[in-house]
C-alpha atoms as a PDB file:
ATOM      1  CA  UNK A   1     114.043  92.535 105.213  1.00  0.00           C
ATOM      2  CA  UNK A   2     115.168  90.534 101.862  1.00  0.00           C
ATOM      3  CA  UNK A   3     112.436  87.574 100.523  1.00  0.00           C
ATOM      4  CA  UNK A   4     113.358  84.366  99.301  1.00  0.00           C
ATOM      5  CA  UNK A   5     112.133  85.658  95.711  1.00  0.00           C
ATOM      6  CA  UNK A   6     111.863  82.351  94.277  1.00  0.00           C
ATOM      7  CA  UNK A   7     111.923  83.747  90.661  1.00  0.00           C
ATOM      8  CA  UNK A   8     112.762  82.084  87.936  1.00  0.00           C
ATOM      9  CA  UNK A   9     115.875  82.886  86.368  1.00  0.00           C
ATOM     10  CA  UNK A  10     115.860  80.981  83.180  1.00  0.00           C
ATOM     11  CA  UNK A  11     112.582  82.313  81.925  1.00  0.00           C
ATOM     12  CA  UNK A  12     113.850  86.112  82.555  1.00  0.00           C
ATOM     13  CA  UNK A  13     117.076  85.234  80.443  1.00  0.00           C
ATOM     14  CA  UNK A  14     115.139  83.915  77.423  1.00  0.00           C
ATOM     15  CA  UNK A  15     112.474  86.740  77.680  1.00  0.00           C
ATOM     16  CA  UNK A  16     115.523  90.028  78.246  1.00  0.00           C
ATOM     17  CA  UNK A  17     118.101  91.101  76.251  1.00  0.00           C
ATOM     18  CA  UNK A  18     121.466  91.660  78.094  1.00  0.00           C
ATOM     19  CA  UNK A  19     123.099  95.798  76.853  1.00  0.00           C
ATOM     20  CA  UNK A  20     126.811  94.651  75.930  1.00  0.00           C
ATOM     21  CA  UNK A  21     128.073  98.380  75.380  1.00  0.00           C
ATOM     22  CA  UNK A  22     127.026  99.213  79.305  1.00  0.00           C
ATOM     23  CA  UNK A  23     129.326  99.240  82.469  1.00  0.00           C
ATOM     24  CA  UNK A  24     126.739  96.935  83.969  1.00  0.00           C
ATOM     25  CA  UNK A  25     125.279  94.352  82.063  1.00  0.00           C
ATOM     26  CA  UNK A  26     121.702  93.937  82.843  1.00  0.00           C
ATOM     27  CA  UNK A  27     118.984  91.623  82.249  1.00  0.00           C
ATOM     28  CA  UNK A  28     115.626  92.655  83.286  1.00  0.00           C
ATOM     29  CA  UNK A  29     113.751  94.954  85.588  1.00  0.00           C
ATOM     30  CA  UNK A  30     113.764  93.332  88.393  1.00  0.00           C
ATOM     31  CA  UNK A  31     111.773  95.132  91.327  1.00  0.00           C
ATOM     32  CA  UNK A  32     110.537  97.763  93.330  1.00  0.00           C
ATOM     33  CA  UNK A  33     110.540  98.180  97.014  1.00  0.00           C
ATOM     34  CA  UNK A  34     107.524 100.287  98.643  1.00  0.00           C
ATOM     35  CA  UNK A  35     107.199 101.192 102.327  1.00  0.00           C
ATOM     36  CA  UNK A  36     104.081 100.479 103.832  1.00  0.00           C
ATOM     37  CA  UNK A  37     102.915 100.447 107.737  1.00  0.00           C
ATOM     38  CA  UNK A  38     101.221  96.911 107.130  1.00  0.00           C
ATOM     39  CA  UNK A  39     103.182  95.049 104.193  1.00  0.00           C
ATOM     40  CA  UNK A  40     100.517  91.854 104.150  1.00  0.00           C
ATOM     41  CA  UNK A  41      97.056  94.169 103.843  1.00  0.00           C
ATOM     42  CA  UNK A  42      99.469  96.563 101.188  1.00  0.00           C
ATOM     43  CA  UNK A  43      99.659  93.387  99.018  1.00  0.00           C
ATOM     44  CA  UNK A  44      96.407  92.672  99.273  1.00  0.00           C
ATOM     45  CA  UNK A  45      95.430  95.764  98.088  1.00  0.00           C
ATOM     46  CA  UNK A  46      97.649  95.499  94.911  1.00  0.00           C
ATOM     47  CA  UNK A  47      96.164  91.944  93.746  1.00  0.00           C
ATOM     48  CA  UNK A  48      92.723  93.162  94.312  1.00  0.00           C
ATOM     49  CA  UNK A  49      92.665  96.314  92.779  1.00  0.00           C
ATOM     50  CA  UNK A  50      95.656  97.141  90.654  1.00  0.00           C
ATOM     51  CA  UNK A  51      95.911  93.249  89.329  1.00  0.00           C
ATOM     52  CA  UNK A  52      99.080  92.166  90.971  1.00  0.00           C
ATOM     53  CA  UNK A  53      99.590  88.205  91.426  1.00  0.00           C
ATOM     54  CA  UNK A  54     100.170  87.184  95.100  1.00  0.00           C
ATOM     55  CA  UNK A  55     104.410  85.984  95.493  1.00  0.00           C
ATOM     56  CA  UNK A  56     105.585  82.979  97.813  1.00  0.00           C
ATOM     57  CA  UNK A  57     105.648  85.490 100.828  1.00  0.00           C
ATOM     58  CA  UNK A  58     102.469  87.779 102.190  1.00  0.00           C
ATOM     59  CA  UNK A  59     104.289  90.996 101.269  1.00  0.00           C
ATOM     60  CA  UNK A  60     105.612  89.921  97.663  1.00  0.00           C
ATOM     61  CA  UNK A  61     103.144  90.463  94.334  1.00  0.00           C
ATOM     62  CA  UNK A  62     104.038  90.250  90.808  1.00  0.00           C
ATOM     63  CA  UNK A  63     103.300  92.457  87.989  1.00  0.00           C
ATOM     64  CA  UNK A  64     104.352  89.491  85.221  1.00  0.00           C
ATOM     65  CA  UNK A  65     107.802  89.179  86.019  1.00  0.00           C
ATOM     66  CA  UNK A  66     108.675  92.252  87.689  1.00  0.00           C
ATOM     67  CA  UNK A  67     108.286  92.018  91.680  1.00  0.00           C
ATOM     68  CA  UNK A  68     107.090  94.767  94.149  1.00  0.00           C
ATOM     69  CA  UNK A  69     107.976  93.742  97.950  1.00  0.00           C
ATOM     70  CA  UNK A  70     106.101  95.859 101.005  1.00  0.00           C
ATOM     71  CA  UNK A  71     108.754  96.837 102.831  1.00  0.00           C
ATOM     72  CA  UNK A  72     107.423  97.732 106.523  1.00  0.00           C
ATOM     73  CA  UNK A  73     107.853 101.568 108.570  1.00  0.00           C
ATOM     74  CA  UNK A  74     106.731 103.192 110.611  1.00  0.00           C
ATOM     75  CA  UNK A  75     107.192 106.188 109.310  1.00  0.00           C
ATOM     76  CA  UNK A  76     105.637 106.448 105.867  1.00  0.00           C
ATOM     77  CA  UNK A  77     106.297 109.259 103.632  1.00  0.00           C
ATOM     78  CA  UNK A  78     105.222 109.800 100.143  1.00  0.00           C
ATOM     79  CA  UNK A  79     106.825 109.377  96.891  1.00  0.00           C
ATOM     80  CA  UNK A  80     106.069 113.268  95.760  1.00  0.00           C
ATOM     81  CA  UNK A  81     109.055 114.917  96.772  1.00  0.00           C
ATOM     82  CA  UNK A  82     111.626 112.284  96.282  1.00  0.00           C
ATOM     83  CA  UNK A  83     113.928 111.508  93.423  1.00  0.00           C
ATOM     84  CA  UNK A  84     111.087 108.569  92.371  1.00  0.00           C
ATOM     85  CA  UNK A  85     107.718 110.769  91.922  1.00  0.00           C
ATOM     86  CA  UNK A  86     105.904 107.566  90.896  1.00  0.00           C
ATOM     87  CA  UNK A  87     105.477 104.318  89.088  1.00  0.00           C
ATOM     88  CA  UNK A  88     103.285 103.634  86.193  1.00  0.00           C
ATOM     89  CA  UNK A  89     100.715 101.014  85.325  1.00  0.00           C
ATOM     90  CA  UNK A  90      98.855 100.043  82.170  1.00  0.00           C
ATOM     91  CA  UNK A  91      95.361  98.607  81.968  1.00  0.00           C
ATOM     92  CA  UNK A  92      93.423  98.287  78.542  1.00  0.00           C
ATOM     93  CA  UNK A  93      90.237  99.812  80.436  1.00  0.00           C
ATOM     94  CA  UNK A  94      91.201 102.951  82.464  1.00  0.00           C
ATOM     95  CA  UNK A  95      87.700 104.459  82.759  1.00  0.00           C
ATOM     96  CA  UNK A  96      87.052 100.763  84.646  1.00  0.00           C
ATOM     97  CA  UNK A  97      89.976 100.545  86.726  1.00  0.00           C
ATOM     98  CA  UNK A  98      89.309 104.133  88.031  1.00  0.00           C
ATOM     99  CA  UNK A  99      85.947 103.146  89.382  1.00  0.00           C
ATOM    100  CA  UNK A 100      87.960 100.187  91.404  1.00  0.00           C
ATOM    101  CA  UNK A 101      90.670 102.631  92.875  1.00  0.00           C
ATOM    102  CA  UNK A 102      88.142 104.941  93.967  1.00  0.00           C
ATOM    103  CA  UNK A 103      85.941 101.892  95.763  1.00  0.00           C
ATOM    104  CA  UNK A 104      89.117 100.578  97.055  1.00  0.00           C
ATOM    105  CA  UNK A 105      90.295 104.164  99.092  1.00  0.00           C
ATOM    106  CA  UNK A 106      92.704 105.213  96.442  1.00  0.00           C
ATOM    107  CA  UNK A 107      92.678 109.273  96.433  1.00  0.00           C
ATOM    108  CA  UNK A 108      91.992 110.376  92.305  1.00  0.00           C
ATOM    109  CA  UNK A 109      94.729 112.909  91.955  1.00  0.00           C
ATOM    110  CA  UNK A 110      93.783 113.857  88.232  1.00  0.00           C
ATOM    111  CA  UNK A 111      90.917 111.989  86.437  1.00  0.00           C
ATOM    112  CA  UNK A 112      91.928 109.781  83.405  1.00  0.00           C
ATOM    113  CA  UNK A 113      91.923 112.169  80.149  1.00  0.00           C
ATOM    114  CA  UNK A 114      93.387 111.338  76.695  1.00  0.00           C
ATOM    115  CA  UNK A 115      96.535 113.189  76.390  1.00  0.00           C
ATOM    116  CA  UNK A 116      96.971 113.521  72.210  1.00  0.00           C
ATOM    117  CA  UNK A 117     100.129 111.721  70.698  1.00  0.00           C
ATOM    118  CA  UNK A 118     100.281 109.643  73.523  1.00  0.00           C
ATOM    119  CA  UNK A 119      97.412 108.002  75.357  1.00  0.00           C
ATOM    120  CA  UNK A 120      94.619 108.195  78.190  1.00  0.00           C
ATOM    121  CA  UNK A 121      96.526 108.342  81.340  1.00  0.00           C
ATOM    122  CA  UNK A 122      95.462 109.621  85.034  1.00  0.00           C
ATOM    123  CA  UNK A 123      96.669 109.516  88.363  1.00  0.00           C
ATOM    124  CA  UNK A 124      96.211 108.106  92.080  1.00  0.00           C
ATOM    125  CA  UNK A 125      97.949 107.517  95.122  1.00  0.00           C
ATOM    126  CA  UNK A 126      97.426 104.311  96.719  1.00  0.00           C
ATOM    127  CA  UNK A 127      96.211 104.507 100.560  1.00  0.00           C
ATOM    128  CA  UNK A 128     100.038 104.748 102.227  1.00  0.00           C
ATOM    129  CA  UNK A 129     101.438 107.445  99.708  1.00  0.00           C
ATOM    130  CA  UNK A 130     102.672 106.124  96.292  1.00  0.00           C
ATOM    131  CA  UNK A 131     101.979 108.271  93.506  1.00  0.00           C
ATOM    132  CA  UNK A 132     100.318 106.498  91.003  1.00  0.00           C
ATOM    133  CA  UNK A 133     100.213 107.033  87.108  1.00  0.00           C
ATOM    134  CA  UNK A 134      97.578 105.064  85.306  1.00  0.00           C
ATOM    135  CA  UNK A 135      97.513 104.500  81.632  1.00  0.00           C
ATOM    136  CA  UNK A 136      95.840 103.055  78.254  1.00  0.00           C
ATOM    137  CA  UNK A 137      99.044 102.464  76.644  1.00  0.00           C
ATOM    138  CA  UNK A 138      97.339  98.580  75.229  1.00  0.00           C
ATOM    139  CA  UNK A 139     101.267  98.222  73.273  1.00  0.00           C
ATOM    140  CA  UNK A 140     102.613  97.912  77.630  1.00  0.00           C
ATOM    141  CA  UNK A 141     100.188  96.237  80.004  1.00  0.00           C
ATOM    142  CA  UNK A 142     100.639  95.949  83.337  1.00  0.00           C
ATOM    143  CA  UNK A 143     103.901  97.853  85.188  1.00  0.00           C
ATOM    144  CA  UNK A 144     104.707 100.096  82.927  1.00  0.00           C
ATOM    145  CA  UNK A 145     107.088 102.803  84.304  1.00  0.00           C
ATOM    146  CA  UNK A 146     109.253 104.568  86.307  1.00  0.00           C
ATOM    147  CA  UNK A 147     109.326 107.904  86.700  1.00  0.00           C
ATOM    148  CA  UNK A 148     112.126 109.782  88.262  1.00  0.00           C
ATOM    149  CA  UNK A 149     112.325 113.609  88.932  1.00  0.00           C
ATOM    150  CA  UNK A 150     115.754 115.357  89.023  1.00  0.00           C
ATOM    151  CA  UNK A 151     117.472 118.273  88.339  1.00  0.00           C
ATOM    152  CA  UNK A 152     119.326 117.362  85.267  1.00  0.00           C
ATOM    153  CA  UNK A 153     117.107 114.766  83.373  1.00  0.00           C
ATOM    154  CA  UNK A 154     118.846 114.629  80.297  1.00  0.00           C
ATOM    155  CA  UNK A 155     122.253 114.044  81.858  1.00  0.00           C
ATOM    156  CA  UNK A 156     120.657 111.226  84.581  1.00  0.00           C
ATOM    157  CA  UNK A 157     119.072 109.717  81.550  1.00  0.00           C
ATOM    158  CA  UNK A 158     122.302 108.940  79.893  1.00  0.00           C
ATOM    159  CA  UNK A 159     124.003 107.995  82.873  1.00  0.00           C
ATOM    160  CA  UNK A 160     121.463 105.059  83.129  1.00  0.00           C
ATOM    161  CA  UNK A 161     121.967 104.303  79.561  1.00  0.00           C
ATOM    162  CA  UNK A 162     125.719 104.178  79.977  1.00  0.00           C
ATOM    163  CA  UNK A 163     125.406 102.486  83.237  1.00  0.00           C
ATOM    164  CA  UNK A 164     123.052  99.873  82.954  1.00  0.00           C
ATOM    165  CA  UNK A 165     122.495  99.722  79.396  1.00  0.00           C
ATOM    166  CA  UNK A 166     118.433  99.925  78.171  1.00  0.00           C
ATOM    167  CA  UNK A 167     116.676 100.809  74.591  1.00  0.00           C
ATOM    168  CA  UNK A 168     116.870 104.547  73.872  1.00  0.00           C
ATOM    169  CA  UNK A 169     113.610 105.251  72.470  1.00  0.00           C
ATOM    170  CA  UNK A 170     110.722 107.848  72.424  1.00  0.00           C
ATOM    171  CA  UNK A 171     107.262 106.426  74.208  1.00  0.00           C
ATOM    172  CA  UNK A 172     104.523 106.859  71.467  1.00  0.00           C
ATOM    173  CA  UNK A 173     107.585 108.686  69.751  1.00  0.00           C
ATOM    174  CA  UNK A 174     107.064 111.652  72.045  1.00  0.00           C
ATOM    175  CA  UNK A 175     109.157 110.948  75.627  1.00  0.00           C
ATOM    176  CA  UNK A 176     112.385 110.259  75.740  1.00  0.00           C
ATOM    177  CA  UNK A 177     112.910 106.878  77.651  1.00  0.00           C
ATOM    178  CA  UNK A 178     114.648 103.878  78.355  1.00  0.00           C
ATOM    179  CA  UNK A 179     113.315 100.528  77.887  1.00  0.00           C
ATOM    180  CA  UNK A 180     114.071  97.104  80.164  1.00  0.00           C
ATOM    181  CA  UNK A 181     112.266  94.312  78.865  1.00  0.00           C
ATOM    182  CA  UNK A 182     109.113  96.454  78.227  1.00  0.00           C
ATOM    183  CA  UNK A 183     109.123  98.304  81.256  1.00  0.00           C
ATOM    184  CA  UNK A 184     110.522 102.557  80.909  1.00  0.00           C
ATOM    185  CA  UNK A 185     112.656 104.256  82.821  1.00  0.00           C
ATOM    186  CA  UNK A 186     111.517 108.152  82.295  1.00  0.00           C
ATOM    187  CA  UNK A 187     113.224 110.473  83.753  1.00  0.00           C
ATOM    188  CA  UNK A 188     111.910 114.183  84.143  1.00  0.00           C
ATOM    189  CA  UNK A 189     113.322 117.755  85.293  1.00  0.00           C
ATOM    190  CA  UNK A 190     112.888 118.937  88.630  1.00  0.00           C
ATOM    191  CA  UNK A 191     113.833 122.498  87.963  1.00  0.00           C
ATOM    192  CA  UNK A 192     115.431 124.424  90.957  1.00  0.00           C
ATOM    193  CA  UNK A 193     114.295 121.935  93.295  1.00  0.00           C
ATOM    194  CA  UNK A 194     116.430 118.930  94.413  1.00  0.00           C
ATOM    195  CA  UNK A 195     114.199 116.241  95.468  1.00  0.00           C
ATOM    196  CA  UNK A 196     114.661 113.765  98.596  1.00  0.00           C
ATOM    197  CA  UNK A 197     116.815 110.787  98.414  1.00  0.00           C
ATOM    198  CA  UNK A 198     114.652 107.620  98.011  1.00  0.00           C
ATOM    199  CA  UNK A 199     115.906 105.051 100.495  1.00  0.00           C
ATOM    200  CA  UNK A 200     113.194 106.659 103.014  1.00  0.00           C
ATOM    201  CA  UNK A 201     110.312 107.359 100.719  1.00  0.00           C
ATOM    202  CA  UNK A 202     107.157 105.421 100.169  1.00  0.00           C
ATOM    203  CA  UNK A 203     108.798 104.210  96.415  1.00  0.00           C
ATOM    204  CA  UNK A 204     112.355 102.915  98.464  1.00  0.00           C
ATOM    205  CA  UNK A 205     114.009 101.937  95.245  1.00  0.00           C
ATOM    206  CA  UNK A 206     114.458 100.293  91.858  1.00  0.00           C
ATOM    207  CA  UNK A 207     116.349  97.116  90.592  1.00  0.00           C
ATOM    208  CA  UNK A 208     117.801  94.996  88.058  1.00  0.00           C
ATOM    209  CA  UNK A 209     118.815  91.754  87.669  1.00  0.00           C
ATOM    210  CA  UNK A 210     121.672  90.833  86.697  1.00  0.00           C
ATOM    211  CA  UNK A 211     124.465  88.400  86.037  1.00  0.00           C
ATOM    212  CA  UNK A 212     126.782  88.541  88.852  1.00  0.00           C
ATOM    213  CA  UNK A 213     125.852  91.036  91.775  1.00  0.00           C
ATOM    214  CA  UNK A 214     129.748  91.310  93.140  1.00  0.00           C
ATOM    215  CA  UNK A 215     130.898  91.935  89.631  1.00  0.00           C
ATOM    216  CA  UNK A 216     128.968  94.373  88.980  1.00  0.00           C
ATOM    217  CA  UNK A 217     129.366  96.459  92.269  1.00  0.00           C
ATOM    218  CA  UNK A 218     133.507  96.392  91.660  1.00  0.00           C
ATOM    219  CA  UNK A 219     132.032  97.702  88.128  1.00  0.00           C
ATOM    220  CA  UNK A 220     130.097 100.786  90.196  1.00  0.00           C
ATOM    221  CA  UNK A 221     132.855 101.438  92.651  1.00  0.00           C
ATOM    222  CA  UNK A 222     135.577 101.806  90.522  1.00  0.00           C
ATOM    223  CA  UNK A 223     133.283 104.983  88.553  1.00  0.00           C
ATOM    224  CA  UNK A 224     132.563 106.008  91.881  1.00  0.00           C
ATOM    225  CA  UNK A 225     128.982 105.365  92.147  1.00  0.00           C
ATOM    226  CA  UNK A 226     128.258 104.718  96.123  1.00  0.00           C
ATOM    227  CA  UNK A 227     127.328 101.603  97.641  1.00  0.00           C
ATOM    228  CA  UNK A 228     124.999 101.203 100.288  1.00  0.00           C
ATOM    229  CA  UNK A 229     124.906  97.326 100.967  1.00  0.00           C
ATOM    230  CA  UNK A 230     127.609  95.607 100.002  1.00  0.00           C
ATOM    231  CA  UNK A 231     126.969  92.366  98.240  1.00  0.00           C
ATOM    232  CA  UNK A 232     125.283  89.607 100.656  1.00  0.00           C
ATOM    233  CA  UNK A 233     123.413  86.569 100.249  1.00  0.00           C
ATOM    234  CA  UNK A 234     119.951  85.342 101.824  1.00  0.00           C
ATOM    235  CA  UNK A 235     119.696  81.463 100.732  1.00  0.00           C
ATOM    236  CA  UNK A 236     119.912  81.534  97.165  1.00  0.00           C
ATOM    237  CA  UNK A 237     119.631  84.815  96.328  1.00  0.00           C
ATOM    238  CA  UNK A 238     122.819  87.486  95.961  1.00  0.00           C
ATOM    239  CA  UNK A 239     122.006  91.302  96.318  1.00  0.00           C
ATOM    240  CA  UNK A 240     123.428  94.669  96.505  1.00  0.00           C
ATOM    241  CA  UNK A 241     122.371  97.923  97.056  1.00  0.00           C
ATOM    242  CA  UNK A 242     123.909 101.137  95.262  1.00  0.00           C
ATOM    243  CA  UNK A 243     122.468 105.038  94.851  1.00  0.00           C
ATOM    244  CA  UNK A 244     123.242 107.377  92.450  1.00  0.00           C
ATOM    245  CA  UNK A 245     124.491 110.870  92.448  1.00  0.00           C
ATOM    246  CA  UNK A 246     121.139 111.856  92.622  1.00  0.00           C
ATOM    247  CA  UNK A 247     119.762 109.869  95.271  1.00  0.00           C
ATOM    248  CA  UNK A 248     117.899 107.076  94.174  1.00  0.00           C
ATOM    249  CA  UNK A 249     118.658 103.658  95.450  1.00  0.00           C
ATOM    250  CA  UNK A 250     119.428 100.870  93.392  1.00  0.00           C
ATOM    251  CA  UNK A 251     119.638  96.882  93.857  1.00  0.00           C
ATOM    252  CA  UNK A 252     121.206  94.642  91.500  1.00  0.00           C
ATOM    253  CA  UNK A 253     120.153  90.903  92.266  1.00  0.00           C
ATOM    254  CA  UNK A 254     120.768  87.316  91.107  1.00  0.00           C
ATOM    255  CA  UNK A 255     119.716  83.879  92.278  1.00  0.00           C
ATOM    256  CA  UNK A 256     122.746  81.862  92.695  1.00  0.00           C
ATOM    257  CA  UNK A 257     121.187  78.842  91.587  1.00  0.00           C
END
């Protein structure tokens, strides 16, 4: 299921800043995994209408540095519901990019409307189930967010912050967020409900690179966060998966080059 990423790691340390005060130190957002039924036509789709650049592999685009791999299922099921409601992506042209979502089977879940303090955003879901936010933010083109749902968003928010580091800041002053080398991490409150795990879901998981993958999964286990892969190697790249206490799965990932 892993890729031979083929990223390079030297331009992602001189572009990231590493969070020395965090159990984990982290470099970058790395990726996102999404479950699709045909990985190959799923990339496709991304690099012709949301303005991914094809990877090394058929199910691998880029979004600038960060990576989104197709993952294949069989059984697809959406990202509403689970712990990650939906990803975010910027485009300095919304009303224009709408137009191409719509042409290219995308279902228009809200039309794009300028939200005051913040920007004009809208949202989609992409033809196998991901929830889609799409923005004007022209300060954070391209991927822009993540978006998780839980029931205690200020508490998951600083777990992430003392787990993996990240800027604290406010987007547009307003959200509470944390930043990885331009892309947020948003987190918001599910209320009474408690959403699905995401290892299943059509948004499997998030990432981050980082340093040394075994070091930092001793880091994890030893505050008791669970691990779901333990650290392995596919040529040169090292991985690990992890999930939090809410649910969401996590890789951590380094070339060993």
């Amino acid at each position: 299921m892993k890729r031979i990423a083929g990223f390079a790691i030297c331009a992602v340390l001189l572009a990231t800043t590493a969070f020395a005060d965090a159990a984990v130190k982290t470099l970058a957002f790395h990726n996102i995994h999404i479950r699709v039924a045909e990985p190959p036509k799923a990339a496709e789709w991304y690099v012709k209408y949301m303005g991914a650049t094809q990877g090394r592999a058929p199910q691998l685009v880029y979004f600038d540095k960060v990576l989104v791999e197709f993952i294949k299922t069989d059984e697809m099921k959406p990202s509403v519901g689970s712990v990650i409601d939906h990803i975010g992506f910027s485009y300095a042209d919304l009303d224009a990019k709408m137009t191409d979502f719509a042409a290219g089977g995308a279902k228009v879940l809200t039309p794009p409307k300028d939200t005051p303090g913040l920007f004009k955003l809208g949202f989609i879901e992409d033809p196998w189930g991901t929830k889609i936010e799409v923005v004007q933010d022209t300060e954070q083109l391209g991927f822009h967010h993540v978006h998780l749902r839980v029931p205690d968003a200020a508490a998951t928010l600083q777990w992430y912050e003392n787990t993996f580091g990240g800027e604290r800041t406010k987007l547009k002053g307003r959200v509470d967020g944390l930043r990885y080398s331009g892309v947020w991490l948003l987190v918001a409150s599910s209320g009474t409900e408690t959403p699905a795990p995401s290892f299943d879901r059509a948004v499997q998981n998030i990432a981050w690179l980082v340093p040394n993958v075994d070091e930092a999964v001793t880091v994890l286990k030893s505050k008791g966060v669970k691990t779901v892969v333990e650290p392995r190697s596919i040529n040169t790249v090292r991985y690990a998966f992890v999930e939090d206490a809410n649910g969401v799965r996590i890789e951590l990932i380094h070339n060993q080059q």
